[in-house]
Protein backbone atom coordinates (compact mmCIF):
# COMPACT_ATOMS: atom_id res chain seq x y z
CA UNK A 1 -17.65 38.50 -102.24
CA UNK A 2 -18.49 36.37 -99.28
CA UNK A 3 -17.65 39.77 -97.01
CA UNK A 4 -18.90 42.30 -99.28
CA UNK A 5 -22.59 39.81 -100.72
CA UNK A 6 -23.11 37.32 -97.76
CA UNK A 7 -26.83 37.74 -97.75
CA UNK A 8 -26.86 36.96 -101.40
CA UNK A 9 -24.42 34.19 -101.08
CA UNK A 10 -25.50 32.66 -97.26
CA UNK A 11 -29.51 31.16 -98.17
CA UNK A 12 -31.30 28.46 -96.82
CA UNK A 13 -32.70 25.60 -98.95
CA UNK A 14 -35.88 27.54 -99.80
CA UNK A 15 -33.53 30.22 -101.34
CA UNK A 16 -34.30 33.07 -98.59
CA UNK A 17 -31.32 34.74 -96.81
CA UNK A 18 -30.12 32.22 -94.07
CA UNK A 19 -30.80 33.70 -90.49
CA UNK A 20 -27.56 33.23 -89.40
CA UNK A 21 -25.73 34.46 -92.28
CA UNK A 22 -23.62 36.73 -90.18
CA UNK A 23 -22.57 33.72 -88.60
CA UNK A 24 -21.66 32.02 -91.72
CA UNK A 25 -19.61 34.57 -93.01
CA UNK A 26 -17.54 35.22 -90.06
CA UNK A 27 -17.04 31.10 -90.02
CA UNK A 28 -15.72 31.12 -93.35
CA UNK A 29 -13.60 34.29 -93.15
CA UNK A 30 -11.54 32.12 -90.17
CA UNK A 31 -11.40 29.07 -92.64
CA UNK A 32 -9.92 32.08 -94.89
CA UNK A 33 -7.51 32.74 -92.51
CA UNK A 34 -6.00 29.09 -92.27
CA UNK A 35 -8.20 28.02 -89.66
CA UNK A 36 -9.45 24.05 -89.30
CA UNK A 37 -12.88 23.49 -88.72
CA UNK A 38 -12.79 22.06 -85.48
CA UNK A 39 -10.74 25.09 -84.50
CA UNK A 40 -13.67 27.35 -85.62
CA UNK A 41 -16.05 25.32 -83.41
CA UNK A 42 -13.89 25.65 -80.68
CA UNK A 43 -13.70 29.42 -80.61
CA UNK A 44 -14.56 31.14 -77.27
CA UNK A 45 -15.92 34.53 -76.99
CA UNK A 46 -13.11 35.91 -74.77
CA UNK A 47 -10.46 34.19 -77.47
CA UNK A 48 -11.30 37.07 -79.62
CA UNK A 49 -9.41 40.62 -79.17
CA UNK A 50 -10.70 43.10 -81.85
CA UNK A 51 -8.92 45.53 -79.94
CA UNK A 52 -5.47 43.94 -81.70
CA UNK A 53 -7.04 42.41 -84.09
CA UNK A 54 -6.01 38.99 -82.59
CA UNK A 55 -7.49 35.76 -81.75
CA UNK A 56 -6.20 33.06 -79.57
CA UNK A 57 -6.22 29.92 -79.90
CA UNK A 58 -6.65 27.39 -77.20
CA UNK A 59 -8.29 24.20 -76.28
CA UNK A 60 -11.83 24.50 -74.18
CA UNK A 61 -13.21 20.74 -74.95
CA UNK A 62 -13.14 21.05 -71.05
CA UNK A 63 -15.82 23.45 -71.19
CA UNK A 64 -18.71 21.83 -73.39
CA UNK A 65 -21.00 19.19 -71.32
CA UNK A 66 -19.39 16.28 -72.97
CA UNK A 67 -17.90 15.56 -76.06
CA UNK A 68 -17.51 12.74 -79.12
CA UNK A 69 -15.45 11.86 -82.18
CA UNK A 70 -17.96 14.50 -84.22
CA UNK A 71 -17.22 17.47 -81.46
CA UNK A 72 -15.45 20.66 -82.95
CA UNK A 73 -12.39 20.19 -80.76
CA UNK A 74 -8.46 21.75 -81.14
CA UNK A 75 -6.61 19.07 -83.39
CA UNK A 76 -4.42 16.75 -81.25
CA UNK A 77 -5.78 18.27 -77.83
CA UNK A 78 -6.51 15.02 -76.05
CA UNK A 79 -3.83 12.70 -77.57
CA UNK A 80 -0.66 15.02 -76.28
CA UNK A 81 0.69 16.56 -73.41
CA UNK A 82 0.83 19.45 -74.96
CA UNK A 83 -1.95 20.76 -77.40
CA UNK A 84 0.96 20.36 -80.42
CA UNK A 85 1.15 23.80 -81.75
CA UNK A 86 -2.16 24.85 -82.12
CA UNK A 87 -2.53 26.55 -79.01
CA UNK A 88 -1.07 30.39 -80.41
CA UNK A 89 -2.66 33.78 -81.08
CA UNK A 90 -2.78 34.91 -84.99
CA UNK A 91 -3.34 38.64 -86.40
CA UNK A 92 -6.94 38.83 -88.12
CA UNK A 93 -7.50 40.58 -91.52
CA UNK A 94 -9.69 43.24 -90.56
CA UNK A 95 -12.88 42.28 -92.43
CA UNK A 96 -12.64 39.16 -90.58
CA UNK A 97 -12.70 41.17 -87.50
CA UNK A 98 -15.33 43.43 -88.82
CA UNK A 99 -17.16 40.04 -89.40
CA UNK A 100 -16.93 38.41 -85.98
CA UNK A 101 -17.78 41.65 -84.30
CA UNK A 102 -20.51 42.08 -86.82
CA UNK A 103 -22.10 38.56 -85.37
CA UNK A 104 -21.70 39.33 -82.00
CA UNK A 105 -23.24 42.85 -82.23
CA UNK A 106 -25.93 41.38 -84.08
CA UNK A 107 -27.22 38.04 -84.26
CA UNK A 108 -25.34 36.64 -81.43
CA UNK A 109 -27.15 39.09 -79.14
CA UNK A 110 -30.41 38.15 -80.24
CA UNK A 111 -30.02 34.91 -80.00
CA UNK A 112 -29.09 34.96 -76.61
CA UNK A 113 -31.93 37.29 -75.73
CA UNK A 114 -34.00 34.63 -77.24
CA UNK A 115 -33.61 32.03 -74.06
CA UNK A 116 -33.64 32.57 -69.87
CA UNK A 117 -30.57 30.67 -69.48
CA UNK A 118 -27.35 31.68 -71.05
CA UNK A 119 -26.25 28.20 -72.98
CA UNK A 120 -23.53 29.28 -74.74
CA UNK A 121 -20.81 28.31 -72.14
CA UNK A 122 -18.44 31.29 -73.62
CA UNK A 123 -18.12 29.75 -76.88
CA UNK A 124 -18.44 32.27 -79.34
CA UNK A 125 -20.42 30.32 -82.36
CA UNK A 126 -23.88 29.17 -81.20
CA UNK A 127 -26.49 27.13 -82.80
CA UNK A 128 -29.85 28.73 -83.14
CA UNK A 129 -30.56 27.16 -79.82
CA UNK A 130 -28.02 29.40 -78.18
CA UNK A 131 -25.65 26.22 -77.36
CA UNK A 132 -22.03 25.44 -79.36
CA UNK A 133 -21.48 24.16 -82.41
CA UNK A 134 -21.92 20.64 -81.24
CA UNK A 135 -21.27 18.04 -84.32
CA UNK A 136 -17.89 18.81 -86.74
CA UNK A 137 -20.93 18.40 -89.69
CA UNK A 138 -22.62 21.27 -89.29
CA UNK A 139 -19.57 23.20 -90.00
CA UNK A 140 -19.47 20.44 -92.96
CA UNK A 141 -22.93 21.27 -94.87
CA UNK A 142 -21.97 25.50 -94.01
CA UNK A 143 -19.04 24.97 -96.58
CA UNK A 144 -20.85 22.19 -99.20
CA UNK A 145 -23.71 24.68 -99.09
CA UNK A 146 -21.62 27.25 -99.81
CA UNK A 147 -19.36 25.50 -102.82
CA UNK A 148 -22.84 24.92 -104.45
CA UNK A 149 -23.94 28.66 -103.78
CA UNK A 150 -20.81 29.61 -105.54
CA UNK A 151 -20.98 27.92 -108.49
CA UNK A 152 -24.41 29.09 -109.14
CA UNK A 153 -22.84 32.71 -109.02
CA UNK A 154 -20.03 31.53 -110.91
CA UNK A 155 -17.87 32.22 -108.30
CA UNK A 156 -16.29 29.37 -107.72
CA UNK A 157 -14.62 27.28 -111.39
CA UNK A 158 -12.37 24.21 -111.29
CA UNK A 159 -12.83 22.90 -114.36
CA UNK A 160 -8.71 24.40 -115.37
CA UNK A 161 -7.73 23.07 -112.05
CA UNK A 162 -5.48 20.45 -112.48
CA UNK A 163 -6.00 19.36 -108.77
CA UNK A 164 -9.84 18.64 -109.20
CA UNK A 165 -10.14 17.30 -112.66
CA UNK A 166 -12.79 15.31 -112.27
CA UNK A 167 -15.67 18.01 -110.88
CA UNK A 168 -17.94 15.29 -110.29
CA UNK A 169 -15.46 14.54 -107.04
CA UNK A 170 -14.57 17.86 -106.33
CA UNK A 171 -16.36 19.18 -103.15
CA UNK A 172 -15.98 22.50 -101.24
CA UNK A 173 -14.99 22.11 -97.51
CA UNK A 174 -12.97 24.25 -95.51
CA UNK A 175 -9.65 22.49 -95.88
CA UNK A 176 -9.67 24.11 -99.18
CA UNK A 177 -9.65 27.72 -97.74
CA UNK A 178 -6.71 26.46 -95.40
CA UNK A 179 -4.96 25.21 -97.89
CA UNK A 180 -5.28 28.45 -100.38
CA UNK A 181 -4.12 30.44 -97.34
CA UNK A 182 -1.55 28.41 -96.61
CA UNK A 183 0.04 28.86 -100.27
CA UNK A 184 -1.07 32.03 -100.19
CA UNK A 185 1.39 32.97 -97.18
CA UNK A 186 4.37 31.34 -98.81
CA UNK A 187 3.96 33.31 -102.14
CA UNK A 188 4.08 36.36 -99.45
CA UNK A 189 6.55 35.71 -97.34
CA UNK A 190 8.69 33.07 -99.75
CA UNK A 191 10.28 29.54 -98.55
CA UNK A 192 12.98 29.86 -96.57
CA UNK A 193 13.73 28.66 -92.91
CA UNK A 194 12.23 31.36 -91.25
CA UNK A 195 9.15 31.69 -93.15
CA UNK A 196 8.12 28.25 -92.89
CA UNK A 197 9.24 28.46 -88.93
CA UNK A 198 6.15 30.70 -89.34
CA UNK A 199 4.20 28.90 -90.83
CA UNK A 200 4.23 26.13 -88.02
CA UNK A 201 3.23 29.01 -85.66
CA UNK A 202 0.43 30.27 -87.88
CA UNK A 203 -1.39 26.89 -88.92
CA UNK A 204 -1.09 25.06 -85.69
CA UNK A 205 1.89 22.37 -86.88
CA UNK A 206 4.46 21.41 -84.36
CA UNK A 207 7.69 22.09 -84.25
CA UNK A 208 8.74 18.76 -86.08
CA UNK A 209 6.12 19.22 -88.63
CA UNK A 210 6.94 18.54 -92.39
CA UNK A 211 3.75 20.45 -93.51
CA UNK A 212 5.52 23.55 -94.34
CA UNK A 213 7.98 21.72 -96.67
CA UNK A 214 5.44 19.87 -98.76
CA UNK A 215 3.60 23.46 -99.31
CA UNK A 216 6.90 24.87 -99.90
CA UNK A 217 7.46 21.91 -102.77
CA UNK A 218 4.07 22.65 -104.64
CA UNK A 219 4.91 26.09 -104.96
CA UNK A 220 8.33 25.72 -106.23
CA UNK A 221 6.93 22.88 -108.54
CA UNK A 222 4.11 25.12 -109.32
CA UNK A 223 6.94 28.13 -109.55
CA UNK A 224 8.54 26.16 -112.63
CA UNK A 225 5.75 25.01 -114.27
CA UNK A 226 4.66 28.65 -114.77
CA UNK A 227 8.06 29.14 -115.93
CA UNK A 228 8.16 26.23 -118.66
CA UNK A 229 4.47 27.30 -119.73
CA UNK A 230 5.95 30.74 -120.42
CA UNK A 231 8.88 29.19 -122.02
CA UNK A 232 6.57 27.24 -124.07
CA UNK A 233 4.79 29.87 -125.04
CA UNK A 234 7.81 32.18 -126.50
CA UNK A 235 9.10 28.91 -128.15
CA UNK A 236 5.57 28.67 -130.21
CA UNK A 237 4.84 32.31 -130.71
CA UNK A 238 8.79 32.52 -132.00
CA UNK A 239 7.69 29.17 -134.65
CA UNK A 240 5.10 31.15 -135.81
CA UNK A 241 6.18 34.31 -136.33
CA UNK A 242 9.42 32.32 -138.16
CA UNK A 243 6.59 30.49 -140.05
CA UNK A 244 5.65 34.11 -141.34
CA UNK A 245 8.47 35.24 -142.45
CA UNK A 246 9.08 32.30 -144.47
């Protein structure tokens, strides 16, 4: 829905169709595609190869004019000698693709044309000033906007979650795309060695990462639960129709 309705999902706070909803959808397509936030704000325009459908990823914190604790940067960039795994080139679904060219045709253009100088610095997600993404909360209110947007469509119910029972807690972010496309993979491509070799690739762990393993545990926890449930329900439906016959 967020591909196929973005200007009725993406509005401001007045409740008009956000100006950079072309943006916004491409953004959250990426978080979609197991992407962290700071990785989306650290996107630059030649990282993206619609050609192939690819995107790399790679660390340009070198780039911006300076940067804080609050700068979209690549996780683990500055604190290794090497930028962990994160630096890798993933396969796009092609909506997403349709989505980021979509923004660049469109709205990324104009806003370009809008100032003399060109103030991107080859990022490819600009403020409305033209510049980069510059604080990690702006990507923040895009995704708690857009949880609250949701459930006012009734797109988006937790209340049978058993991960979020208490709703009043429960907020939308963009973890919780990477995380759904993270479990998402393994129910593709299963758990075994290879796959969650993969996975390391994929989501930007390194190679000594235990990620894949505790994602492989939910599902195989969340694998037998299903099971029991179904068990459970035989068992009862079996008592009752006994109870009939009787």
């Amino acid at each position: 829905m967020v591909y196929l309705d973005a200007e009725k999902i993406f509005r401001n706070d007045r409740g008009k169709v956000s100006r950079n909803f072309l943006r916004d959808r491409a953004m959250v397509l990426l978080a979609c595609e197991g992407l962290r936030p700071g990785t989306i704000g650290n996107i630059a325009r030649s990282d993206f190869r619609p050609e192939s459908n690819h995107l790399v990823i790679s660390d340009h914190r070198d780039e911006r004019l300076k940067t804080t604790t609050n700068t979209p940067v690549l996780k683990l960039g500055a604190t290794t000698r090497l930028n962990s795994a994160s630096e890798t080139m993933i396969e796009l679904w092609p909506i997403t693709v349709d989505a980021i060219q979509n923004y660049i045709d469109v709205e990324r253009v104009a806003c370009l044309a809008k100032h003399l100088k060109n103030r991107s610095r080859g990022f490819l997600f600009l403020n409305e000033k033209g510049e980069p993404i510059k604080h990690r909360a702006s990507i923040t209110k895009l995704f708690s906007t857009l949880g609250r947007r949701l459930g006012e469509l009734g797109l988006l119910d937790i209340g049978n979650d058993p991960y979020f029972k208490d709703q009043k807690r429960y907020d939308f972010y963009s973890y919780v795309l990477r995380h759904s496309s993270a479990s998402l993979f393994l129910e593709l491509k299963g758990t075994d060695e290879r796959a969650l070799d993969c996975m390391k690739i994929r989501y930007g762990w390194t190679i000594n990462s235990k990620q894949p393993e505790r994602y492989a545990a939910r599902a195989l926890s969340d694998q037998a639960n299903t099971v029991l449930q179904d068990f459970n329900h035989e068992l009862i439906s079996a008592a009752r129709n006994n109870q009939k016959n009787n």
